[in-house]
C-alpha atoms as a PDB file:
ATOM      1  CA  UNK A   1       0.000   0.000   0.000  1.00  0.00           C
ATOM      2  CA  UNK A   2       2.727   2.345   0.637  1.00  0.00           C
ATOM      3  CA  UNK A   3       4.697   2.389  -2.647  1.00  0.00           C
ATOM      4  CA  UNK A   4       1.950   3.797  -4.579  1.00  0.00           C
ATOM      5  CA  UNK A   5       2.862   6.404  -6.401  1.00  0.00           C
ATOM      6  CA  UNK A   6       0.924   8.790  -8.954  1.00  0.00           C
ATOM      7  CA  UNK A   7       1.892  10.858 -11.767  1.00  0.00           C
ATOM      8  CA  UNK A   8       0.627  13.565 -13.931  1.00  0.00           C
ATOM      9  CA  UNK A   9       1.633  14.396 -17.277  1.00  0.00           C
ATOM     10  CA  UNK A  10       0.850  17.839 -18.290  1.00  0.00           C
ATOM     11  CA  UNK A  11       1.965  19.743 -21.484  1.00  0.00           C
ATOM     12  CA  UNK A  12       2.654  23.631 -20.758  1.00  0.00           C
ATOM     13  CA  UNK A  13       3.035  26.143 -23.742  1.00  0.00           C
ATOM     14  CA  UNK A  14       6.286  27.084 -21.858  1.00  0.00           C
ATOM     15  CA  UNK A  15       9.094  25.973 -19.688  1.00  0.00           C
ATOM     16  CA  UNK A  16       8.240  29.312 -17.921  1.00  0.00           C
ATOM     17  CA  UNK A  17       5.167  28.371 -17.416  1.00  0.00           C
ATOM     18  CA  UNK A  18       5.764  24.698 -16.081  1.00  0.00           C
ATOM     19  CA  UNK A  19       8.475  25.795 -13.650  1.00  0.00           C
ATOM     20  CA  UNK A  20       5.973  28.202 -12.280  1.00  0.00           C
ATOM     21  CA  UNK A  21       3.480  25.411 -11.446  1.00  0.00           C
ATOM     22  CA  UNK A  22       6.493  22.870 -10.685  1.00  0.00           C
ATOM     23  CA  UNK A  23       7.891  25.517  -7.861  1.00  0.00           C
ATOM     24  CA  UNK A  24       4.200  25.661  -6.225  1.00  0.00           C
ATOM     25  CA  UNK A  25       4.279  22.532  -6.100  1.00  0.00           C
ATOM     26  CA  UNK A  26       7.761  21.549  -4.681  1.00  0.00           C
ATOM     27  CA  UNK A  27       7.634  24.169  -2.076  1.00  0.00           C
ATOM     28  CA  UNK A  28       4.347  23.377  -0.798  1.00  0.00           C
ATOM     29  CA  UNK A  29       5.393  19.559  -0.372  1.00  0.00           C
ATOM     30  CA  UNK A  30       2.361  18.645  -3.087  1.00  0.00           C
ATOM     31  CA  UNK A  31       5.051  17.032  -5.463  1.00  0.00           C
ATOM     32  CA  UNK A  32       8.441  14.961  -4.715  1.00  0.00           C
ATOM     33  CA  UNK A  33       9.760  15.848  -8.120  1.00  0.00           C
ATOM     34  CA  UNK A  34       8.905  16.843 -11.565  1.00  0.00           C
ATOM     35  CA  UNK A  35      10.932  16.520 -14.774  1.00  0.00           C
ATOM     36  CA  UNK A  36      10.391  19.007 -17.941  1.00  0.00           C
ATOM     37  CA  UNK A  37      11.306  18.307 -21.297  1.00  0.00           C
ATOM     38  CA  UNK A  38      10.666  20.122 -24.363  1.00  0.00           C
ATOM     39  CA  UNK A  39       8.443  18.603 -27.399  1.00  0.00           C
ATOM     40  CA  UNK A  40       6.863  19.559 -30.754  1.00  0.00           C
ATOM     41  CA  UNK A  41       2.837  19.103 -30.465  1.00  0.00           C
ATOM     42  CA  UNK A  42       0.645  18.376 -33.336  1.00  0.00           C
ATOM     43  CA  UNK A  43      -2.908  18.980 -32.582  1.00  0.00           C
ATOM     44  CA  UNK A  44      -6.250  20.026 -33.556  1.00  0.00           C
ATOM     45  CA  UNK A  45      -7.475  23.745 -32.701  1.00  0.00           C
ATOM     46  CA  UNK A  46     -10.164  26.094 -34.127  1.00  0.00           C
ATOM     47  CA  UNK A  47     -10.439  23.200 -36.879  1.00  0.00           C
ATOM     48  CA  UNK A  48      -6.922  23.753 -37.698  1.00  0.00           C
ATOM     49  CA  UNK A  49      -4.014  21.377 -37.288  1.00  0.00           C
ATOM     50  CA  UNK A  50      -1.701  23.236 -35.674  1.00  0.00           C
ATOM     51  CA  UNK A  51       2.391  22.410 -35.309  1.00  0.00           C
ATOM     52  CA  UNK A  52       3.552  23.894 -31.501  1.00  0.00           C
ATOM     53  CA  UNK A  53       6.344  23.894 -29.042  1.00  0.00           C
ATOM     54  CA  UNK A  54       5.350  22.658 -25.533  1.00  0.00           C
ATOM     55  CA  UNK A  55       7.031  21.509 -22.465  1.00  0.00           C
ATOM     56  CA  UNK A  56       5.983  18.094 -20.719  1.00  0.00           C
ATOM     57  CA  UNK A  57       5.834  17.894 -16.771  1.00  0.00           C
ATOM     58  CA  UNK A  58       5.910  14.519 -15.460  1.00  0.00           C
ATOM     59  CA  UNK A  59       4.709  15.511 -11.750  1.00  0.00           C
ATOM     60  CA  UNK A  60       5.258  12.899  -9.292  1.00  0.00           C
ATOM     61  CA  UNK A  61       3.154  12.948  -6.133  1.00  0.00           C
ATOM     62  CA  UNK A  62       1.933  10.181  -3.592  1.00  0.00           C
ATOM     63  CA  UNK A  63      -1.764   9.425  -2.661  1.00  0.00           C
ATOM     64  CA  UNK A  64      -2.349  11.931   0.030  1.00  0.00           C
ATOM     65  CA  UNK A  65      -1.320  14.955  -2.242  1.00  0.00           C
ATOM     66  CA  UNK A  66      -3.515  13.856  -5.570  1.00  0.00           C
ATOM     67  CA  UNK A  67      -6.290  15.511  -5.133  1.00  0.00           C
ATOM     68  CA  UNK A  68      -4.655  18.820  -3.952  1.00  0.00           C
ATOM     69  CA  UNK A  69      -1.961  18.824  -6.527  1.00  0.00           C
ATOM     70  CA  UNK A  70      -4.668  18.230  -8.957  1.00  0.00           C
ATOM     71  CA  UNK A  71      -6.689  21.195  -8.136  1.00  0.00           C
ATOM     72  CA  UNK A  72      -3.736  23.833  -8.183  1.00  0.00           C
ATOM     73  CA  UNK A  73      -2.907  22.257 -11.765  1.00  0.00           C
ATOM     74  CA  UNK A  74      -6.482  22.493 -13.190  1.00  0.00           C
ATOM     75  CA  UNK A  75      -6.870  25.888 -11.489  1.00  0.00           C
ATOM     76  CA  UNK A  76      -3.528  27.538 -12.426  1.00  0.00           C
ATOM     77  CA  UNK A  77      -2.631  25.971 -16.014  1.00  0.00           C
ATOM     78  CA  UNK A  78      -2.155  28.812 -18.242  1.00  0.00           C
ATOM     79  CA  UNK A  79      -4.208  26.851 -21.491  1.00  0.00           C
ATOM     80  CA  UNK A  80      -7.945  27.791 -22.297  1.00  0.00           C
ATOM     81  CA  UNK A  81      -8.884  23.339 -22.317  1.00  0.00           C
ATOM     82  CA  UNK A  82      -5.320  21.862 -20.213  1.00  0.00           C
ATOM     83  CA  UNK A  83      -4.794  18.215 -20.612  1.00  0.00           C
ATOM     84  CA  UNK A  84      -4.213  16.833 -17.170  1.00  0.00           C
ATOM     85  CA  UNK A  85      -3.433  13.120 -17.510  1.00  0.00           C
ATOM     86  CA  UNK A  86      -3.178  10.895 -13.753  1.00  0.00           C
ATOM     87  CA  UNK A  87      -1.841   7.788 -13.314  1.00  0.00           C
ATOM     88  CA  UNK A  88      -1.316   5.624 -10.351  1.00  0.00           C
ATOM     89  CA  UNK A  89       1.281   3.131 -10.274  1.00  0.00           C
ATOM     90  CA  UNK A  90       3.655   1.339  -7.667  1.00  0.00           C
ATOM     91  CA  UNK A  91       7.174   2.194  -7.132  1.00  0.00           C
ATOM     92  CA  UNK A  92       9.954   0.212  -5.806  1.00  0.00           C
ATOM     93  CA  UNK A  93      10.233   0.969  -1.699  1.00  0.00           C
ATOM     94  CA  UNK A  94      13.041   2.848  -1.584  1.00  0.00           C
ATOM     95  CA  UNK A  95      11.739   5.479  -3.535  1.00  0.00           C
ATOM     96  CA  UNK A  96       8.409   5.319  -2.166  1.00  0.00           C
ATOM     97  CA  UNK A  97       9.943   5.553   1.821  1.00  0.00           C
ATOM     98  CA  UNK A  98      11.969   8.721   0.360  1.00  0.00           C
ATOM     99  CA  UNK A  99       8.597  10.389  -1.451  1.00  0.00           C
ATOM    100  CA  UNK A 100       6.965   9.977   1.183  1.00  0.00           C
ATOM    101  CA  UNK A 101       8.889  11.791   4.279  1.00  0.00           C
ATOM    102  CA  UNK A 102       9.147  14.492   1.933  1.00  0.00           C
ATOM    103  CA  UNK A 103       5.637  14.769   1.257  1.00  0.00           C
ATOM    104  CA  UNK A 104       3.580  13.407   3.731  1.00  0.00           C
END
């Protein structure tokens, strides 16, 4: 039960942008850590395709922080429609003991 583990994947327009959510985050113990990388989007908008640069957080967070982490994401993402993706896993111990005196 204890090495659960849950991650968000959330594309930002900016590395700006995603550090400014990833530092709210971090400092308010909601996440353990959070890697960014930068990508090149292809997507549908105003019936368009449309070709963009984006930056990719990979938030990682434990049970008791979901739902709050959640709700600062969805309420301070910078996009008009953000695409919040969860996922709950299991992580080896270790990692799970060290996530979780961070964050709990």
């Amino acid at each position: 039960m204890k090495n659960k583990i849950v991650l968000f994947y959330v594309p930002f327009p900016s590395e700006k942008s995603a550090s400014k959510i990833s530092n709210y985050l971090l400092i308010n113990e909601l996440a353990v850590c959070i890697q960014a990388f930068k990508v090149i989007s292809n997507y549908i908008w105003n019936e368009k395709i449309t070709k963009g640069n984006e930056c990719i957080a990979i938030i990682k967070t434990n049970k008791q922080n979901e739902k709050s982490a959640f709700q600062y994401i969805a309420s301070n993402h910078p996009y008009e429609v953000p695409c919040i993706i969860k996922l709950k896993g299991r992580v080896n111990k270790k990692y799970a003991s060290w996530m979780n005196e961070l964050i709990t």
